[in-house]
N, C-alpha and C. Protein backbone atom coordinates (compact mmCIF):
# COMPACT_ATOMS: atom_id res chain seq x y z
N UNK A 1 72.67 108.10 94.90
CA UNK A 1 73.05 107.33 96.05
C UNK A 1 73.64 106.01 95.59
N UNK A 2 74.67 105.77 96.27
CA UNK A 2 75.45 104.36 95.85
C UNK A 2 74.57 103.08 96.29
N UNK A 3 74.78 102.19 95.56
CA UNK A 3 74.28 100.73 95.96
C UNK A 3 75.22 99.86 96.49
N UNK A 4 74.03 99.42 97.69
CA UNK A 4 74.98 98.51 98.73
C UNK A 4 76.02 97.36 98.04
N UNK A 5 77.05 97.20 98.92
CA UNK A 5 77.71 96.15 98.07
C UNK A 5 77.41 95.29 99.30
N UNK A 6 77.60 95.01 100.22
CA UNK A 6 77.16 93.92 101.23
C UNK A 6 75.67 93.46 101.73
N UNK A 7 75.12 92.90 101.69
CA UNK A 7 74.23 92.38 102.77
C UNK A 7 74.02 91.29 103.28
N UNK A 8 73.63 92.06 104.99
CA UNK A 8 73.71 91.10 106.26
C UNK A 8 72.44 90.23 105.72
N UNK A 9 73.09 88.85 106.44
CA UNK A 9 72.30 87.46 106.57
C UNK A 9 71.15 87.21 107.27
N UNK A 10 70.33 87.42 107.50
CA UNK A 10 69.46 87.06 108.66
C UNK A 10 69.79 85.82 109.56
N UNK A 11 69.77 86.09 110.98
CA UNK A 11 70.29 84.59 111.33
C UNK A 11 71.54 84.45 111.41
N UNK A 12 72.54 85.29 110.91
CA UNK A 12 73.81 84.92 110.94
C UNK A 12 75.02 85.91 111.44
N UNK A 13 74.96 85.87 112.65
CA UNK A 13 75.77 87.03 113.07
C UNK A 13 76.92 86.84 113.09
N UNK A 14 77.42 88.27 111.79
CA UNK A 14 78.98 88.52 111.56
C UNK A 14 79.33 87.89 110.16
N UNK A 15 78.35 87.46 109.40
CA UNK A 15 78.23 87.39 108.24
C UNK A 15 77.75 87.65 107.18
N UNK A 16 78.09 88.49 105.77
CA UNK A 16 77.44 88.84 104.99
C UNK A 16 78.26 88.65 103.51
N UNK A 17 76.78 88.83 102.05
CA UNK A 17 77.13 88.87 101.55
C UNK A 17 77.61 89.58 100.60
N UNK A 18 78.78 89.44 99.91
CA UNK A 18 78.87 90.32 98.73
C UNK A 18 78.38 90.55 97.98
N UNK A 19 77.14 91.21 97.53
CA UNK A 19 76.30 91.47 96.03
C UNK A 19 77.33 91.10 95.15
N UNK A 20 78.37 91.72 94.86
CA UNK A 20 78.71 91.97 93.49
C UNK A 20 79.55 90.40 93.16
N UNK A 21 80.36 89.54 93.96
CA UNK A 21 80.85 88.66 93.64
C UNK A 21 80.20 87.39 94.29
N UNK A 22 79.33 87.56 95.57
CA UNK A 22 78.49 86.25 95.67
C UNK A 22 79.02 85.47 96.87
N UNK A 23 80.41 86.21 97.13
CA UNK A 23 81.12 85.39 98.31
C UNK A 23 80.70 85.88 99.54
N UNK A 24 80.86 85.11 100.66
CA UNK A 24 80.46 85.93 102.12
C UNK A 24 81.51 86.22 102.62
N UNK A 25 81.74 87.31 103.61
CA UNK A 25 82.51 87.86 104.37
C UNK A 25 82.55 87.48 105.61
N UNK A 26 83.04 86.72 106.53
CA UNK A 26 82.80 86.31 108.00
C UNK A 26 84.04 87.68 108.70
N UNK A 27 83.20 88.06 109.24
CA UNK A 27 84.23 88.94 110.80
C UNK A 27 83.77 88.16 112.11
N UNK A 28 85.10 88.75 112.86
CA UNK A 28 85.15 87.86 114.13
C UNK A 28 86.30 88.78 114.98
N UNK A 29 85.18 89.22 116.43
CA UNK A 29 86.20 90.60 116.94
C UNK A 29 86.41 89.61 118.14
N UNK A 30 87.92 89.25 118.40
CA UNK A 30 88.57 88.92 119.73
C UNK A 30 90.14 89.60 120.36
N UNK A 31 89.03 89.99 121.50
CA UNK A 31 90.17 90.90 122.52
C UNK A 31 90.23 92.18 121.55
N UNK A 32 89.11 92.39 121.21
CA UNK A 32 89.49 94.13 120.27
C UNK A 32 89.85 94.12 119.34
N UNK A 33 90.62 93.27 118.69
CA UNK A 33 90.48 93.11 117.74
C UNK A 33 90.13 91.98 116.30
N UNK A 34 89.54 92.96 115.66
CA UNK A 34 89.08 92.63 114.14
C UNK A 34 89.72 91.62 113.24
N UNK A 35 88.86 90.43 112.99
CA UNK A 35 89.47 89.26 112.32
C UNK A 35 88.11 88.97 110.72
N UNK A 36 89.03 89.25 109.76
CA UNK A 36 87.60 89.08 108.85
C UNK A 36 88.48 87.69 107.62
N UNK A 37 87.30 86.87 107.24
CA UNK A 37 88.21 86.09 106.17
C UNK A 37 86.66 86.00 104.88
N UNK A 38 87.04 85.83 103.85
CA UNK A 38 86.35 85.39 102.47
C UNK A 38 85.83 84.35 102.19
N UNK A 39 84.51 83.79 102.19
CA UNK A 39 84.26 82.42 101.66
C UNK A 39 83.49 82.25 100.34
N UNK A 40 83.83 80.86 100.05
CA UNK A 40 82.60 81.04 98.83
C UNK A 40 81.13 80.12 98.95
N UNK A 41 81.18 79.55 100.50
CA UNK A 41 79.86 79.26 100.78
C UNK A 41 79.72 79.85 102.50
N UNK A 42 78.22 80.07 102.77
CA UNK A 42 77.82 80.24 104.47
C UNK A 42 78.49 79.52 105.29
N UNK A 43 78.04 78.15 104.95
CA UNK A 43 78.60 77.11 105.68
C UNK A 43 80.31 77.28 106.26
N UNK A 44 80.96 77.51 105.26
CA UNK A 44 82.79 77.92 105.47
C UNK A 44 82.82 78.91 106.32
N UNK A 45 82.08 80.06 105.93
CA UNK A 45 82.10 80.95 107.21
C UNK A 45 81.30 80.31 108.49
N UNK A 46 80.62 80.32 108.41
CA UNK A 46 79.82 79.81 109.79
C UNK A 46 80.96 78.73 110.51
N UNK A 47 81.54 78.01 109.94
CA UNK A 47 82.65 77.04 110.38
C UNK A 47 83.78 77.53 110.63
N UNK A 48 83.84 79.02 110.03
CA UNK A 48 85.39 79.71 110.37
C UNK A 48 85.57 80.36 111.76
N UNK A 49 83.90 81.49 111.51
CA UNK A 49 83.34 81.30 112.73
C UNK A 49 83.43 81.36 114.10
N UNK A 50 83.66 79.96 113.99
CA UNK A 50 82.85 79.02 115.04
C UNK A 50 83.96 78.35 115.54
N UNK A 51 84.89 78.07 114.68
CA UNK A 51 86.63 77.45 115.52
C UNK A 51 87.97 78.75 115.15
N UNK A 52 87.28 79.95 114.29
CA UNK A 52 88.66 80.48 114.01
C UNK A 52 89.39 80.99 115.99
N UNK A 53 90.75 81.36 116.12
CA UNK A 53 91.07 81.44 117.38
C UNK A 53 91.95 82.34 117.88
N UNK A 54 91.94 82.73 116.25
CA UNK A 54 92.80 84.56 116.74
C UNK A 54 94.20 84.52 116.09
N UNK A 55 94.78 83.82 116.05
CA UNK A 55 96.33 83.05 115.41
C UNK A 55 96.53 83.17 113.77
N UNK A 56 96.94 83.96 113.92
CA UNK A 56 96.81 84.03 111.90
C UNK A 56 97.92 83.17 112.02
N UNK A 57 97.62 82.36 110.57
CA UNK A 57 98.80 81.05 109.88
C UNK A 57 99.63 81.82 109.43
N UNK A 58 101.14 81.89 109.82
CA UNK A 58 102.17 82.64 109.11
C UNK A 58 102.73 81.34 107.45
N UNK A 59 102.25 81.86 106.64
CA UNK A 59 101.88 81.34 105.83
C UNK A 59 103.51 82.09 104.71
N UNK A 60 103.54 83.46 105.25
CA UNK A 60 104.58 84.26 104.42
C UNK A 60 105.61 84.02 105.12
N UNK A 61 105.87 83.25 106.19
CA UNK A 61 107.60 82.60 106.41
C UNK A 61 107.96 81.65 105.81
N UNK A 62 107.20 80.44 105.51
CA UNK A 62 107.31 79.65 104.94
C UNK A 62 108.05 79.88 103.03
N UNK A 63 107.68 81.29 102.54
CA UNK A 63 108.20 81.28 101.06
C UNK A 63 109.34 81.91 101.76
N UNK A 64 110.33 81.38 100.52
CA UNK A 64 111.53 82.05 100.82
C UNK A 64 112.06 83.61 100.28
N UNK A 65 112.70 84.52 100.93
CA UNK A 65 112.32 86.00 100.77
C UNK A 65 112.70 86.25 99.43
N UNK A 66 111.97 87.19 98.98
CA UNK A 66 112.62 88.00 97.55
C UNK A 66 113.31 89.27 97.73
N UNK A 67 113.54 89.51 98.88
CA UNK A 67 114.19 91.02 98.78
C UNK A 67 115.35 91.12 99.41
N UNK A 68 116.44 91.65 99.27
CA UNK A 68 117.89 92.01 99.78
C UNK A 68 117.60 92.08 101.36
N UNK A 69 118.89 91.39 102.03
CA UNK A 69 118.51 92.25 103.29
C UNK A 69 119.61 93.46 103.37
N UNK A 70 119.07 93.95 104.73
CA UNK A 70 119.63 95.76 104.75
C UNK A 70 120.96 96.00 104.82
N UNK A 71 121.54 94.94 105.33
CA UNK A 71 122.99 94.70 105.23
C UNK A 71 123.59 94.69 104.02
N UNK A 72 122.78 94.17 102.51
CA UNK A 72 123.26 94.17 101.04
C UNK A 72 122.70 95.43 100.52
N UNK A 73 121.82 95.78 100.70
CA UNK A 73 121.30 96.83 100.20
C UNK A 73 122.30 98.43 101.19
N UNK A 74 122.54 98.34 102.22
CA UNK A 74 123.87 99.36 103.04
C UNK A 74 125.44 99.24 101.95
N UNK A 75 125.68 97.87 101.79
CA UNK A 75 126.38 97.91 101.27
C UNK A 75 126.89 98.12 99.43
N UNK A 76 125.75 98.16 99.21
CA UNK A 76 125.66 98.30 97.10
C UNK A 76 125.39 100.09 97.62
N UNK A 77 124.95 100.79 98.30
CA UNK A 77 124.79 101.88 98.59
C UNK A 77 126.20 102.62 98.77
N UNK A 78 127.17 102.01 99.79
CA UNK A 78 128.34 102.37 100.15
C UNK A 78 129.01 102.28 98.30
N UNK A 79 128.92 100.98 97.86
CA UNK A 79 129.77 100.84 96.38
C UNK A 79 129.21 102.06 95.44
N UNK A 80 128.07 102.02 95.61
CA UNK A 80 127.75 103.25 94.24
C UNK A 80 127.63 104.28 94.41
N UNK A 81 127.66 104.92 95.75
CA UNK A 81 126.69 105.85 96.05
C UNK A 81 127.75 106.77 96.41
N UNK A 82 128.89 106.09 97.41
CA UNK A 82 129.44 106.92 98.57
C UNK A 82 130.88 107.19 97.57
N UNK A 83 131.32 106.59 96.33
CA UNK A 83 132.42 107.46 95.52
C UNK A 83 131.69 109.07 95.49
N UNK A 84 131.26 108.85 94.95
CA UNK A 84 130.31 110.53 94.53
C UNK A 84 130.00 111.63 96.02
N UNK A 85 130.38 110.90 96.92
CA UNK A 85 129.93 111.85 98.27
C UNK A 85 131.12 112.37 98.68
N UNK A 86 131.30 113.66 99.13
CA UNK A 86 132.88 113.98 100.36
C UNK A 86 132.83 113.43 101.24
N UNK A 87 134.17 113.01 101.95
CA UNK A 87 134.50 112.26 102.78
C UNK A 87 133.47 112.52 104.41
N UNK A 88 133.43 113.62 104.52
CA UNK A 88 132.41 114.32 105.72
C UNK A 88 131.09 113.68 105.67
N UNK A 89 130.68 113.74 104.49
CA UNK A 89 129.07 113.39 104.15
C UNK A 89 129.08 111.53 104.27
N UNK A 90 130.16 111.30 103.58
CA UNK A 90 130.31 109.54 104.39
C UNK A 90 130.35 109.23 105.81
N UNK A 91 131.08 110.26 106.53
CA UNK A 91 130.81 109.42 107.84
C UNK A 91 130.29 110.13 108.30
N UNK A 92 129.12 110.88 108.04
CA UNK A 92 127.60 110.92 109.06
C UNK A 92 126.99 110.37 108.46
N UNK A 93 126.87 109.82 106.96
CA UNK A 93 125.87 108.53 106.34
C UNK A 93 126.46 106.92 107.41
N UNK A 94 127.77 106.53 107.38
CA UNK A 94 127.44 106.06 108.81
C UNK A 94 127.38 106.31 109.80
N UNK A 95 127.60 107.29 110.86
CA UNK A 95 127.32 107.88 111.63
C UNK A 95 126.03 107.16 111.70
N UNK A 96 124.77 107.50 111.21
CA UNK A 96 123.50 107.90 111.43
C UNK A 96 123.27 106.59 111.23
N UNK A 97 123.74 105.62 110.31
CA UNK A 97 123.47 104.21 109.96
C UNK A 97 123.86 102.70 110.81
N UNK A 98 124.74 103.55 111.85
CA UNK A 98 125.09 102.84 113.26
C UNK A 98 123.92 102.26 114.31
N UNK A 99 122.79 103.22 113.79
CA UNK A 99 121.46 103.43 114.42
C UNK A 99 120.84 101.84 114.17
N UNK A 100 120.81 101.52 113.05
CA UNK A 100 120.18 100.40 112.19
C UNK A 100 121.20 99.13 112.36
N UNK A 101 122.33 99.15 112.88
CA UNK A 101 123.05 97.85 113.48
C UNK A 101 121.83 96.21 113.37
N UNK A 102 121.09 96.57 114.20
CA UNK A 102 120.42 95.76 114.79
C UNK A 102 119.85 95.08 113.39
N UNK A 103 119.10 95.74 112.35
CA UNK A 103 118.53 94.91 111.47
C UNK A 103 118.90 94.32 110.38
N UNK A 104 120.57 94.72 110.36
CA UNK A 104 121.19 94.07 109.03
C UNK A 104 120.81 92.95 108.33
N UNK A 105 120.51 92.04 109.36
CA UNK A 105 120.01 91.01 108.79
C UNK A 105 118.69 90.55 108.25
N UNK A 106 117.89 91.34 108.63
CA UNK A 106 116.76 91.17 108.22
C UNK A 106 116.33 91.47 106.63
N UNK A 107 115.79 90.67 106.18
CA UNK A 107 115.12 90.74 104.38
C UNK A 107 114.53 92.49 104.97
N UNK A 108 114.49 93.07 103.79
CA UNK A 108 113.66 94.58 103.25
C UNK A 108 112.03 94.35 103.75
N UNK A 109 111.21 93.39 103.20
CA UNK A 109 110.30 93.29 103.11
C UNK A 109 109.39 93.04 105.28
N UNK A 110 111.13 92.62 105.78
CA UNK A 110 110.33 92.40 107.05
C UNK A 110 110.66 93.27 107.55
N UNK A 111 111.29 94.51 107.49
CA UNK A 111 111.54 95.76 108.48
C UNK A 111 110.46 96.38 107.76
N UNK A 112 109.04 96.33 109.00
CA UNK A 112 107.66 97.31 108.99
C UNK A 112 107.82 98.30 109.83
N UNK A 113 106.85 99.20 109.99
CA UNK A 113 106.75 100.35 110.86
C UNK A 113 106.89 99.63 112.39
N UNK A 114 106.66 98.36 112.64
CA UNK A 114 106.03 98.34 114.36
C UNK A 114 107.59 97.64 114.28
N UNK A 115 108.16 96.62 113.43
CA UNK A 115 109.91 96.95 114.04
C UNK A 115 110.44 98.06 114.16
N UNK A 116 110.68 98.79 113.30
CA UNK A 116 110.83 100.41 113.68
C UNK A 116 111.16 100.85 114.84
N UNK A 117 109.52 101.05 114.87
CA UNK A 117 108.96 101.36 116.46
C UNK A 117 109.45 100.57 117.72
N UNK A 118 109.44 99.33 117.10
CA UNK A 118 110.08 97.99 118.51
C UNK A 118 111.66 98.83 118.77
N UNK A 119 112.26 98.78 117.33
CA UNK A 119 113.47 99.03 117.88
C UNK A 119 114.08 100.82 118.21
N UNK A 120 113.16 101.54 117.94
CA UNK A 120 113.18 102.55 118.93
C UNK A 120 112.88 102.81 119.93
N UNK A 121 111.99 101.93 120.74
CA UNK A 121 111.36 101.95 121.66
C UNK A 121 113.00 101.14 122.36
N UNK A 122 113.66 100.11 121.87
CA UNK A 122 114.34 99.55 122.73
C UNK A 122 115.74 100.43 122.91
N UNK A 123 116.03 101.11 122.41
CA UNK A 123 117.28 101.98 121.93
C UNK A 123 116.87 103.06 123.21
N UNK A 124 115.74 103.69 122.89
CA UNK A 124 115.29 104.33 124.02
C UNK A 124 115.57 104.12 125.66
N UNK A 125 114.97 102.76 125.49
CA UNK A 125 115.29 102.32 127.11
C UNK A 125 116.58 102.13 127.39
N UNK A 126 117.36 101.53 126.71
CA UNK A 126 118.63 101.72 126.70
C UNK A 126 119.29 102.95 126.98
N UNK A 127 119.33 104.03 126.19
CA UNK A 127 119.81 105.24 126.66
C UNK A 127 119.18 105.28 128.11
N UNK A 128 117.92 105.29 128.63
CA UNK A 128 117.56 105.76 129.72
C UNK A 128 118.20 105.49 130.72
N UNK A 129 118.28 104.03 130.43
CA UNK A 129 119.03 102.85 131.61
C UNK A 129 120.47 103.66 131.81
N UNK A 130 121.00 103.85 130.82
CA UNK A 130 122.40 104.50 131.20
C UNK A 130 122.52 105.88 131.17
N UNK A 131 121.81 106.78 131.29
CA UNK A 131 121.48 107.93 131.92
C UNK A 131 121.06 107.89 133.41
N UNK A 132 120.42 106.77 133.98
CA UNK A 132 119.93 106.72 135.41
C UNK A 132 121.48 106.13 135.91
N UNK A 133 122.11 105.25 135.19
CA UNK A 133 122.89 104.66 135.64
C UNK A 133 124.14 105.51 136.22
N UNK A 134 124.64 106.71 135.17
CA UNK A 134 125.80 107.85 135.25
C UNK A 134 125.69 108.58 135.86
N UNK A 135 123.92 108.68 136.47
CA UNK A 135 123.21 109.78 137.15
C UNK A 135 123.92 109.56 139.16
N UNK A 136 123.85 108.07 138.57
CA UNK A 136 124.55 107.74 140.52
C UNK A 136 125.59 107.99 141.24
């Protein structure tokens, strides 16, 4: 049987410690969801606590990006990629890449699954809108 790596505080609800490194763990559930941060004394947690407010510090806008955005990376693709393709197979690689308009600009590192999703979800309504619209 494995040995615990956490244990709860007595007295301290939503805080525990780490056996193996000594630090405490504070969680903190608002509106459903799950907020946990690392300390290296009670006190920090108990204080994190006690004023944290749900707002994570965007802390990763502030550095400046390291990764191409999709617009440079579409285009070193077109230079190396698209000599070697038949002319057919180029224009359904844009064809299909017409889709992605919207994020050219964005660094690599900030197109996640829930932009994705944002911007299929909005593409979506769009078609709909002008399907109800042609429908009249």
């Amino acid at each position: 049987m494995s040995e615990k790596k956490y244990v709860t505080l007595p007295k301290q609800a939503g805080i525990r410690k780490n056996l193996i490194t000594g630090k405490y763990l504070a969680s903190k559930k608002i509106k459903g969801k799950q907020f946990t941060a690392t300390f290296n004394s009670v006190r920090d947690a108990q204080y994190w606590r006690a004023t944290f407010n749900g707002e994570v510090e965007k802390v990763k806008e502030e550095a400046p990006k390291t990764t191409s955005t999709l617009a440079h990376v579409w285009q070193r693709m077109k230079d190396l990629h698209f000599p070697s393709l038949e002319l057919s197979t180029q224009r359904i690689w844009d064809r299909r890449f017409s889709f992605w308009d919207e994020l050219l600009d964005m660094h690599m590192e900030d197109i996640t699954p829930a932009v994705v999703s944002k911007l299929i979800e909005e593409k979506k309504e769009v078609l709909h809108v002008r399907r109800v619209q042609s429908a009249r």
